[in-house]
Protein backbone atom coordinates (compact mmCIF):
# COMPACT_ATOMS: atom_id res chain seq x y z
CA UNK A 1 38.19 -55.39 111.83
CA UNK A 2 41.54 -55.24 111.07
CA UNK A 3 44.53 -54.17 114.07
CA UNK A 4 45.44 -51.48 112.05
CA UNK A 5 41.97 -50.37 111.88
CA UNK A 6 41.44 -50.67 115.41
CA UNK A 7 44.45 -48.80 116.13
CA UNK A 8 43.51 -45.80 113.95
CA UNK A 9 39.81 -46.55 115.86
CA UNK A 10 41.89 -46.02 119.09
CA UNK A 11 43.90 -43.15 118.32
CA UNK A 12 41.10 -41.35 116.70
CA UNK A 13 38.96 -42.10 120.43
CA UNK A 14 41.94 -40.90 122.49
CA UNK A 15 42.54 -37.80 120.52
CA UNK A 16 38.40 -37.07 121.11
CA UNK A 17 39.24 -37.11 124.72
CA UNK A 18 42.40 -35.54 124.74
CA UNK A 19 42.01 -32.64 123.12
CA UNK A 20 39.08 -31.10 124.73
CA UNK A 21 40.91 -31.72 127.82
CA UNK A 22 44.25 -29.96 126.62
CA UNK A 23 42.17 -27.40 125.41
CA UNK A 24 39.94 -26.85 128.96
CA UNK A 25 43.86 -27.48 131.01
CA UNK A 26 45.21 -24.38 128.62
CA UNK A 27 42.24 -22.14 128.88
CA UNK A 28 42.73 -22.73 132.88
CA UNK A 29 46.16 -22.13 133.03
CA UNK A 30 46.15 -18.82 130.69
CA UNK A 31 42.85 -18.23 133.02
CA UNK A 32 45.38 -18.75 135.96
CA UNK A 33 47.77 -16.17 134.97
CA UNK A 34 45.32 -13.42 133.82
CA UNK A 35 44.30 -13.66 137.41
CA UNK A 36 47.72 -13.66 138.94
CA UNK A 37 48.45 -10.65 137.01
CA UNK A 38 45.48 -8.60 138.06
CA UNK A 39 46.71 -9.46 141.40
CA UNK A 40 43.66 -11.56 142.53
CA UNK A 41 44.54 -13.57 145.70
CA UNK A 42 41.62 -13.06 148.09
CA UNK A 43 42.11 -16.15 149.93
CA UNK A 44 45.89 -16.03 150.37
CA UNK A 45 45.64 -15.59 154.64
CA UNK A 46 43.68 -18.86 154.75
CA UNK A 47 46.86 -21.26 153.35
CA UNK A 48 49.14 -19.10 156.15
CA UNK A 49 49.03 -20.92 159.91
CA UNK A 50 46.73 -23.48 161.18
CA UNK A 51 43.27 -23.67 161.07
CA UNK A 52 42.91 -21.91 164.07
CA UNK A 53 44.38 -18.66 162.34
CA UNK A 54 43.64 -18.97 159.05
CA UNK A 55 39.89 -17.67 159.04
CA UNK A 56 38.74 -14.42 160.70
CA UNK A 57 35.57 -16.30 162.44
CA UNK A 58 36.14 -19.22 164.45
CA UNK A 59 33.61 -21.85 166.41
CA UNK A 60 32.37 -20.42 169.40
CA UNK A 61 32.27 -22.63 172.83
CA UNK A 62 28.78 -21.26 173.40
CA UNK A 63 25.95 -22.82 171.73
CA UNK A 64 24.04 -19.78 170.75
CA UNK A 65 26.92 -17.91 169.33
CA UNK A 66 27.73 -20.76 166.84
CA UNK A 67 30.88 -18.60 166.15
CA UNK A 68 32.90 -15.47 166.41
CA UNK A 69 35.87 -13.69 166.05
CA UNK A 70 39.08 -14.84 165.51
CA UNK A 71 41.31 -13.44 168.34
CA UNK A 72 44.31 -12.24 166.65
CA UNK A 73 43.64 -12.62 163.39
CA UNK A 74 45.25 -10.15 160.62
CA UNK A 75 44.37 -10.65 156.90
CA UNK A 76 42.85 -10.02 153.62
CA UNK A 77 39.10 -10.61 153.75
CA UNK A 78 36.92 -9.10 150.92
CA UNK A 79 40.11 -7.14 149.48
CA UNK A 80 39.96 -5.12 152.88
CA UNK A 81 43.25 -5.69 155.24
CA UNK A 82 40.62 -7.21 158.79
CA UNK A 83 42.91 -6.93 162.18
CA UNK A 84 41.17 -8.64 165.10
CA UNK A 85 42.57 -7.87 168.61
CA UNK A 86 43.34 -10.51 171.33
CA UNK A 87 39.76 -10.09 172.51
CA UNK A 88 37.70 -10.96 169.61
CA UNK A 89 37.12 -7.53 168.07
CA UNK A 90 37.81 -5.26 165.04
CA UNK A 91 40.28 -2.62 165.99
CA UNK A 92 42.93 -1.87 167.64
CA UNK A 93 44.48 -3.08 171.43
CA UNK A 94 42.36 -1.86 174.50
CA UNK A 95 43.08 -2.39 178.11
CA UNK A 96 40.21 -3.38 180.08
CA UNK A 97 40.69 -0.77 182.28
CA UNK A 98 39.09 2.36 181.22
CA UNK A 99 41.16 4.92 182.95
CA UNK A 100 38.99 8.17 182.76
CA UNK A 101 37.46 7.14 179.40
CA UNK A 102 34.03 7.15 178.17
CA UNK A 103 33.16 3.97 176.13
CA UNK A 104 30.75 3.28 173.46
CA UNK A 105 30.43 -0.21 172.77
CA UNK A 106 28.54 -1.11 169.15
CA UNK A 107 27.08 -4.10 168.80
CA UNK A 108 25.64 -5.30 165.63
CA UNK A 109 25.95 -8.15 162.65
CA UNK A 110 28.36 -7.55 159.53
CA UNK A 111 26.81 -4.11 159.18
CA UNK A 112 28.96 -3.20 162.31
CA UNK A 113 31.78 -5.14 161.31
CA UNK A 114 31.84 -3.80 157.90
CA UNK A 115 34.90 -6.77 156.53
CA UNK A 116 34.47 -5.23 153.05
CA UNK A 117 35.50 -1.33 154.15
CA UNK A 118 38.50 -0.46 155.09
CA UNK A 119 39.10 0.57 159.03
CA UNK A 120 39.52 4.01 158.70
CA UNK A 121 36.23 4.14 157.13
CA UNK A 122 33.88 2.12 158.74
CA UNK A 123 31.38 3.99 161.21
CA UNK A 124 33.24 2.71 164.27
CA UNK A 125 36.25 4.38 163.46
CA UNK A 126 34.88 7.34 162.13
CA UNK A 127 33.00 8.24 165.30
CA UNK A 128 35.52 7.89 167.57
CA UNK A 129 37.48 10.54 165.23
CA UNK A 130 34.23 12.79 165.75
CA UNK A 131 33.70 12.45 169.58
CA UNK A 132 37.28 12.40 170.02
CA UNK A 133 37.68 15.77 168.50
CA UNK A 134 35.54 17.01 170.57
CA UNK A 135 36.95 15.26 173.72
CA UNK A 136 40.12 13.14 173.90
CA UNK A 137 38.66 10.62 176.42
CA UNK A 138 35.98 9.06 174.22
CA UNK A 139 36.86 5.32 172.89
CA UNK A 140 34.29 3.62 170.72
CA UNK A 141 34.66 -0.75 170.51
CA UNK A 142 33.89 -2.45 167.58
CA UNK A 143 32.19 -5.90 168.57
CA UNK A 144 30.11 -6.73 165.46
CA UNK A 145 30.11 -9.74 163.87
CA UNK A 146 29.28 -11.58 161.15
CA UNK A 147 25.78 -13.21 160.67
CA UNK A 148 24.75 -12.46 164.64
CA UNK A 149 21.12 -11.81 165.44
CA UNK A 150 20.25 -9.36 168.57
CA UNK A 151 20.08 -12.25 170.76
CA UNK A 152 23.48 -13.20 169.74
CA UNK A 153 24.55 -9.45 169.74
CA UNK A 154 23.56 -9.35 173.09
CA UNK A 155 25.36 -12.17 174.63
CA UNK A 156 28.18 -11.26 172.68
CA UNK A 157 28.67 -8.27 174.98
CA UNK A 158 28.00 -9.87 177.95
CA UNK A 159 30.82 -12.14 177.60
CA UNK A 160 33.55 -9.65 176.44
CA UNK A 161 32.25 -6.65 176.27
CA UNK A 162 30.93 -5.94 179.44
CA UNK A 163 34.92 -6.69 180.65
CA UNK A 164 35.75 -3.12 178.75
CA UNK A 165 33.06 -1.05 181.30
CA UNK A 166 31.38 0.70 178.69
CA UNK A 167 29.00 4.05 179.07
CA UNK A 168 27.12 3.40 176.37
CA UNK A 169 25.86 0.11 174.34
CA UNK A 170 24.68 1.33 170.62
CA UNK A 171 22.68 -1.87 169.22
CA UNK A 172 22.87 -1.06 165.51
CA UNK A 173 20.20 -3.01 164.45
CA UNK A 174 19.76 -4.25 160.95
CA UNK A 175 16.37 -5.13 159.42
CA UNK A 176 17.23 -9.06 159.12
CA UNK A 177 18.75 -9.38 162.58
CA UNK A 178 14.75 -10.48 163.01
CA UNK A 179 15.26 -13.62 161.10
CA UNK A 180 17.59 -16.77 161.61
CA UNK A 181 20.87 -16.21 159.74
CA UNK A 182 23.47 -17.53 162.09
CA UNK A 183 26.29 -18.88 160.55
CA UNK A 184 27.65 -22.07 161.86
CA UNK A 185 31.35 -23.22 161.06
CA UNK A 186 29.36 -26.59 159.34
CA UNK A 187 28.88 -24.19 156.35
CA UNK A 188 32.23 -21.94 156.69
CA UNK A 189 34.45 -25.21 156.53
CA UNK A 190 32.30 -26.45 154.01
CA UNK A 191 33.17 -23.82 151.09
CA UNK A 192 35.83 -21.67 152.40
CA UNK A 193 38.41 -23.64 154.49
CA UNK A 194 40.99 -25.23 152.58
CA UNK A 195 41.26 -28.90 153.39
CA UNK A 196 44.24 -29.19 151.21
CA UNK A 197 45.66 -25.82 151.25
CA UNK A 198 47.93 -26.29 148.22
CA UNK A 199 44.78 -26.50 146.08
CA UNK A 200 44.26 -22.79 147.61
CA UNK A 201 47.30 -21.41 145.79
CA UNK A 202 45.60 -21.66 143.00
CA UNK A 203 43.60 -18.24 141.96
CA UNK A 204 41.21 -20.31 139.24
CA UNK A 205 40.13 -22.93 142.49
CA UNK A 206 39.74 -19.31 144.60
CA UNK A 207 37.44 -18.20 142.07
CA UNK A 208 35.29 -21.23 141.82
CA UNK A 209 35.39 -21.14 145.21
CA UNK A 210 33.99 -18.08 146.40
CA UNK A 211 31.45 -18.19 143.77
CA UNK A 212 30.47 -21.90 145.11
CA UNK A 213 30.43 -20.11 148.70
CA UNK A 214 27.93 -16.92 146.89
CA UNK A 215 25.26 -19.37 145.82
CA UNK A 216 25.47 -21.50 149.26
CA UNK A 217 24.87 -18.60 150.75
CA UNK A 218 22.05 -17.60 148.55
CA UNK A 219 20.48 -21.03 148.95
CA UNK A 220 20.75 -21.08 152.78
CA UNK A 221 19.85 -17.21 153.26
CA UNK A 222 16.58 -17.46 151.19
CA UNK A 223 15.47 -21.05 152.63
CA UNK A 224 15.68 -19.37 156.48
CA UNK A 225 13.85 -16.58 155.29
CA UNK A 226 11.05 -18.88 153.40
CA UNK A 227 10.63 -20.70 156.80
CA UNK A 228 9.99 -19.88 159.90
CA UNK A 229 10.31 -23.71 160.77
CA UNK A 230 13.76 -22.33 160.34
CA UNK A 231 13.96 -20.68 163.91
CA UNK A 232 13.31 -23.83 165.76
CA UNK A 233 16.31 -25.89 164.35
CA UNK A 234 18.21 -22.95 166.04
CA UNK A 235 16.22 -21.39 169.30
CA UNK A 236 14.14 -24.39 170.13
CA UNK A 237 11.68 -22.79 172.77
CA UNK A 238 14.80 -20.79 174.39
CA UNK A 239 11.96 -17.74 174.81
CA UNK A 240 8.33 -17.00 174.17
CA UNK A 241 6.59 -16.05 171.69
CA UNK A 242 5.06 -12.31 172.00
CA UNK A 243 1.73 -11.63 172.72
CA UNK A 244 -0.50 -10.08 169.79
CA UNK A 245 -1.70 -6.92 170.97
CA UNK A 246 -3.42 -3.90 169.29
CA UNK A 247 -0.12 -2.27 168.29
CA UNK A 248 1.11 -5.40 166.42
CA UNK A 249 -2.32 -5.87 164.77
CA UNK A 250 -2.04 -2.78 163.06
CA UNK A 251 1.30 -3.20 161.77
CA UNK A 252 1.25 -6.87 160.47
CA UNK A 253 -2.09 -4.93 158.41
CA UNK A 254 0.80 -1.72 157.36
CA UNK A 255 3.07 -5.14 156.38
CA UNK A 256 0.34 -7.12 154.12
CA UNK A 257 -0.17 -3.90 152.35
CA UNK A 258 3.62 -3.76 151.95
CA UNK A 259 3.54 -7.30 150.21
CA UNK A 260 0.31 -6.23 148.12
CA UNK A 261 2.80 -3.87 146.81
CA UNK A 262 5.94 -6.22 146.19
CA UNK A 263 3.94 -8.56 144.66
CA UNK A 264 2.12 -5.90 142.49
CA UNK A 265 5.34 -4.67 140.94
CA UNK A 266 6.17 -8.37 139.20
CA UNK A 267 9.64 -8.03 139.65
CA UNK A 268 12.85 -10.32 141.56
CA UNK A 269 15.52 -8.04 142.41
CA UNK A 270 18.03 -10.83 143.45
CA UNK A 271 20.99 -7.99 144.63
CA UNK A 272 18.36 -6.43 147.06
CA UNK A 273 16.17 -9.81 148.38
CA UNK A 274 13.19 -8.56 147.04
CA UNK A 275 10.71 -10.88 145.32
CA UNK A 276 7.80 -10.25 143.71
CA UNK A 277 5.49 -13.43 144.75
CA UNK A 278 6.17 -13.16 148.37
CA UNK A 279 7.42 -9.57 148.94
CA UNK A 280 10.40 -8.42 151.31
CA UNK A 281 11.63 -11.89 152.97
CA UNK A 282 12.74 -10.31 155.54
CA UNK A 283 9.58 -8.09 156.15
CA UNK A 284 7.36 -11.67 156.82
CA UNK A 285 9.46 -12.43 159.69
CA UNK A 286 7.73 -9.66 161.30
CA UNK A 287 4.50 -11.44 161.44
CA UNK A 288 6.20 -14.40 163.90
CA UNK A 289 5.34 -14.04 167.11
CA UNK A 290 8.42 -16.33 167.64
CA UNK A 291 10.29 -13.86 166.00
CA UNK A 292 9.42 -10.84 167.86
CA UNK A 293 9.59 -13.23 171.22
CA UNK A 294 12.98 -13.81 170.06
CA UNK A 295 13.19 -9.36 169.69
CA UNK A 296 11.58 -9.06 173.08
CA UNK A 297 13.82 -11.54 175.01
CA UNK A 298 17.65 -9.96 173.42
CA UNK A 299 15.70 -6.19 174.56
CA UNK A 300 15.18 -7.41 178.32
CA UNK A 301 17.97 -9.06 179.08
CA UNK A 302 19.31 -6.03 177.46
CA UNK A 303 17.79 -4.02 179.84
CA UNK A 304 18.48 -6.05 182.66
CA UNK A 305 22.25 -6.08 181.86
CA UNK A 306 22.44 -2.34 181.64
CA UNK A 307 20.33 -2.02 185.29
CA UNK A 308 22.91 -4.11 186.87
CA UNK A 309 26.05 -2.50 185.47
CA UNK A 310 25.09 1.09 185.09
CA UNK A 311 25.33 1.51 181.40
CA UNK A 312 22.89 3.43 179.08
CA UNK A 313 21.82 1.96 175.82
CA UNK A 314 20.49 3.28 172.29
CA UNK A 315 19.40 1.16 169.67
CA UNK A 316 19.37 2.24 166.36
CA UNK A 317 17.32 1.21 163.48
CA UNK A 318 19.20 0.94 160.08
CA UNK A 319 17.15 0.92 157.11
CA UNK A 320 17.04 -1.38 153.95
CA UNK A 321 18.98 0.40 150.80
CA UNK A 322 16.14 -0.04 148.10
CA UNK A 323 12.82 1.61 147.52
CA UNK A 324 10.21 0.04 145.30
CA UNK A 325 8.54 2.54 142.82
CA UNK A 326 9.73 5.28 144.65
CA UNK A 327 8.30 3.88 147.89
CA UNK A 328 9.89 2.41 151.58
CA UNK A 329 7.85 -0.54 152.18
CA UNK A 330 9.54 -1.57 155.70
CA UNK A 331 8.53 1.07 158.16
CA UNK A 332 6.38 -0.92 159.88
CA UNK A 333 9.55 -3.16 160.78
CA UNK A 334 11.06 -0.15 162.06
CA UNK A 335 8.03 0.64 164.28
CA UNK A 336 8.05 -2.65 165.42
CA UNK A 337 11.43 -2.20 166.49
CA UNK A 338 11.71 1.21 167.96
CA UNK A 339 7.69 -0.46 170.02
CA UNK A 340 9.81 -3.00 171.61
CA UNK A 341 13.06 -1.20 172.43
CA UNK A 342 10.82 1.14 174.12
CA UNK A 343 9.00 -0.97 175.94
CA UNK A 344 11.95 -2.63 177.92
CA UNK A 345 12.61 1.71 178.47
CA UNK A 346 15.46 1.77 175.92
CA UNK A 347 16.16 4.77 174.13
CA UNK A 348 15.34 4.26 170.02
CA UNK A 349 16.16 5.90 166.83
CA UNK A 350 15.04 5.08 163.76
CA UNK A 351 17.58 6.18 161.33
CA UNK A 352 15.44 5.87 158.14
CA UNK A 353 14.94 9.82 157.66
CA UNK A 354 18.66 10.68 157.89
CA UNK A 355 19.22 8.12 155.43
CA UNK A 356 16.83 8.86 152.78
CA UNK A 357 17.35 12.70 153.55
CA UNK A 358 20.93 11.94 152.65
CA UNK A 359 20.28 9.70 149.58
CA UNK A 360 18.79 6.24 150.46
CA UNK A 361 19.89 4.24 148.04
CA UNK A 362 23.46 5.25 146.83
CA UNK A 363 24.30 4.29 150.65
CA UNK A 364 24.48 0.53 150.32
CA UNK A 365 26.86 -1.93 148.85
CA UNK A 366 23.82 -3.92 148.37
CA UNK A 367 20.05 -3.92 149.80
CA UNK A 368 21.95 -4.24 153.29
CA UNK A 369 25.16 -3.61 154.09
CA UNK A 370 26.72 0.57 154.41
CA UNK A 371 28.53 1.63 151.31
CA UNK A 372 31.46 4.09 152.63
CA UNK A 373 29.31 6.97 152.03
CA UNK A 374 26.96 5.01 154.03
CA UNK A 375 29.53 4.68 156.98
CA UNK A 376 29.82 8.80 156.84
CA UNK A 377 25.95 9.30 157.32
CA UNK A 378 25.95 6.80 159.85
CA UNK A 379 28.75 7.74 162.17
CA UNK A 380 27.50 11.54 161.71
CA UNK A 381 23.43 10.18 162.92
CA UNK A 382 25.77 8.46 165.45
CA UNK A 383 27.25 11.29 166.31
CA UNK A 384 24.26 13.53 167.00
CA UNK A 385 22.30 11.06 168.66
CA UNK A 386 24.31 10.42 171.65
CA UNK A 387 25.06 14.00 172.25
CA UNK A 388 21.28 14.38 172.28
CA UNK A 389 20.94 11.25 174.72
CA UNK A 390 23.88 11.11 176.78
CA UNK A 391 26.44 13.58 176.36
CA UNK A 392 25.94 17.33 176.66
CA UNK A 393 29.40 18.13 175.81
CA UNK A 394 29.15 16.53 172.12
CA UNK A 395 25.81 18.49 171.45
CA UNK A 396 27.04 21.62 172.39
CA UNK A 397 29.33 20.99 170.39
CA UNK A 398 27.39 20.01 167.52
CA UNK A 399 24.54 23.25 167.96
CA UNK A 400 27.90 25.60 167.68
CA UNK A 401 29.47 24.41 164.81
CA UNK A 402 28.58 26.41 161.72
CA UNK A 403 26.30 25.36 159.32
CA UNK A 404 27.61 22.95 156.56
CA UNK A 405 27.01 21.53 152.95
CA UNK A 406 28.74 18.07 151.95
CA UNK A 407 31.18 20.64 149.63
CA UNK A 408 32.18 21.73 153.20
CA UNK A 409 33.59 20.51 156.22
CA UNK A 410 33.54 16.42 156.18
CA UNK A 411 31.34 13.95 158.52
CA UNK A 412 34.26 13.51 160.53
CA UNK A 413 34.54 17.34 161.81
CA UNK A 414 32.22 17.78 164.64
């Protein structure tokens, strides 16, 4: 072969190379600046500060917690402006002393902290409106936080919330707070902390990102639910297991007729965790003893907590958002629930009729997580429950008001 032929044999190689790669660099960069100009920047707070700001959870000192929130932090988080006070919750500045006020504390997973709603219209915020308008001297905290379980929920409160004297601790309970979904800061640093935050500036490595940190999540959500191996890599034999008993017979037999049906209707709804060859994922972590141990132990020392400091306590069961063929398959996760609550002489409300009176599922984001019409209907069933339970003044309030359609008065009128 000639040099001039291997030349041309050269060029003709390089160009092969070359211009697929111009081509992918161009569609990037005009991928970069349809981005920029639709204003997409969801990661921008996490190239401001050091890494102790930049992220709105950060590692916790306690081993069970894992992590929590940021004190301080203010930034954009799901396209929602998130403001975390000095002591590690959503909201605004509270001195610890309550001077005359009555205080609700909610305690609860991301359902509570609700990162993807705006303040003003998460249920926190919303009740407080309601109870204040009925008396000026109610306060309602906000200490929910991402990925906790009820254990964690618990001990949460203990450590700063029980600081704040409340009246009242509201454990909004969601369906999965059964399972083992702590997050750990392994898996936040992992896909969402920048280690070279100039890369971050860039909205096309955001995008990839977040979707990277989506399927993670997906992965590590559905291989904790798959296993209950799971809860030892994160409990270890911290409590017992419960105790089969007549009551729990009966509803692990309501919960394999439940996954007759899932698996019946042939169908993977990945948006709402339902699959068809094992049924809800969450609904089999009702059959683990370990799992309701885990229940059990959160509700006495629960209990226990609100013996030695005076407080009252309602916990609250929020549903799933989906129905399958018309049908609720989870009751018997609620009963379970609202059994054990009961039995450590909490006061429990299942929430499922208010929500599916009010339109079950156009009140989630997802199979999960409150929608903002969702927030409404749940600081409203809020609302009405503890002037039931605790507060005589609110339900007077609420038996005098006149009757009202949604065309009406709002959810946050009392």
């Amino acid at each position: 072969m000639t040099r001039d032929a291997k030349t041309t044999g050269g060029r003709a190689l390089l160009f092969m190379v070359l211009i697929p790669l111009l081509t992918i660099l161009v569609m990037a960069l005009l991928f970069e600046a349809g981005l920029r100009i639709a204003g997409y920047n969801p990661l921008s707070s996490m190239v401001k500060g050091g890494s102790g700001s930049s992220f709105f959870l950060r590692k916790s000192a306690d081993p069970i917690l894992r992590v929590e929130l940021n004190p301080g932090y203010q930034g954009i988080v799901d396209k929602v402006r998130l403001v975390i006070n000095s002591k590690g919750m959503r909201g605004r500045e509270l001195p610890e002393d309550k001077d005359g006020h009555v205080r609700i504390a909610l305690i609860g997973d991301s359902i509570a902290l609700a990162k993807s709603i705006p303040d003003e219209e998460i249920f926190a915020t919303r009740l407080e409106r309601m109870l204040q308008a009925v008396n000026p001297r109610y306060e309602v905290l906000n200490l929910g936080t991402d990925g906790y379980d009820t254990v964690q929920e618990v001990l949460s409160l203990k450590e700063k919330g029980l600081a704040f004297a409340p009246d009242v601790v509201v454990v909004c309970y969601c369906l999965n707070d059964i399972g083992i979904t702590p997050l750990d800061m392994s898996f936040i640093h992992t896909f969402v902390q920048p280690h070279i935050p100039l890369l971050f500036r860039l909205r096309v490595w955001q995008w990839i990102n977040l979707r990277l940190r989506r399927l993670k999540a997906t992965s590590l959500f559905k291989k904790q639910l798959e296993s209950v191996g799971a809860f030892g890599d994160f409990y270890g034999d911290l409590f017992p297991p419960a105790e089969k008993d007549a009551f729990l017979e009966e509803q692990f037999k309501a919960i394999a007729e439940s996954q007759r049906t899932f698996a019946a209707a042939g169908r993977y709804d990945k948006k709402r965790m339902v699959l068809d060859h094992a049924g809800s994922l969450w609904l089999n972590q009702y059959t683990d003893l370990k799992s309701i141990g885990k229940l059990r132990y959160a509700f006495k020392e629960l209990a226990a907590m609100a013996n030695a400091r005076g407080f009252k306590v309602m916990v609250v069961v929020i549903p799933f958002f989906y129905k399958l063929k018309g049908h609720y398959l989870d009751i018997p996760a609620h009963e379970i629930v609202v059994h054990q609550a009961k039995a450590f002489k909490l006061e429990a409300v299942d929430l499922f009729k208010k929500f599916n009176a009010a339109g079950l599922k156009g009140l989630g984001l997802d199979g999960v997580h409150l929608s903002a019409r969702g927030h409404e209907v749940m600081a409203k069933a809020l609302f009405e429950e503890l002037g039931r339970l605790f507060f005589p003044d609110v339900d007077r309030a609420i038996r005098n008001r006149p009757s009202q359609t949604d065309g009406g008065r709002g959810p946050d009128d009392p």
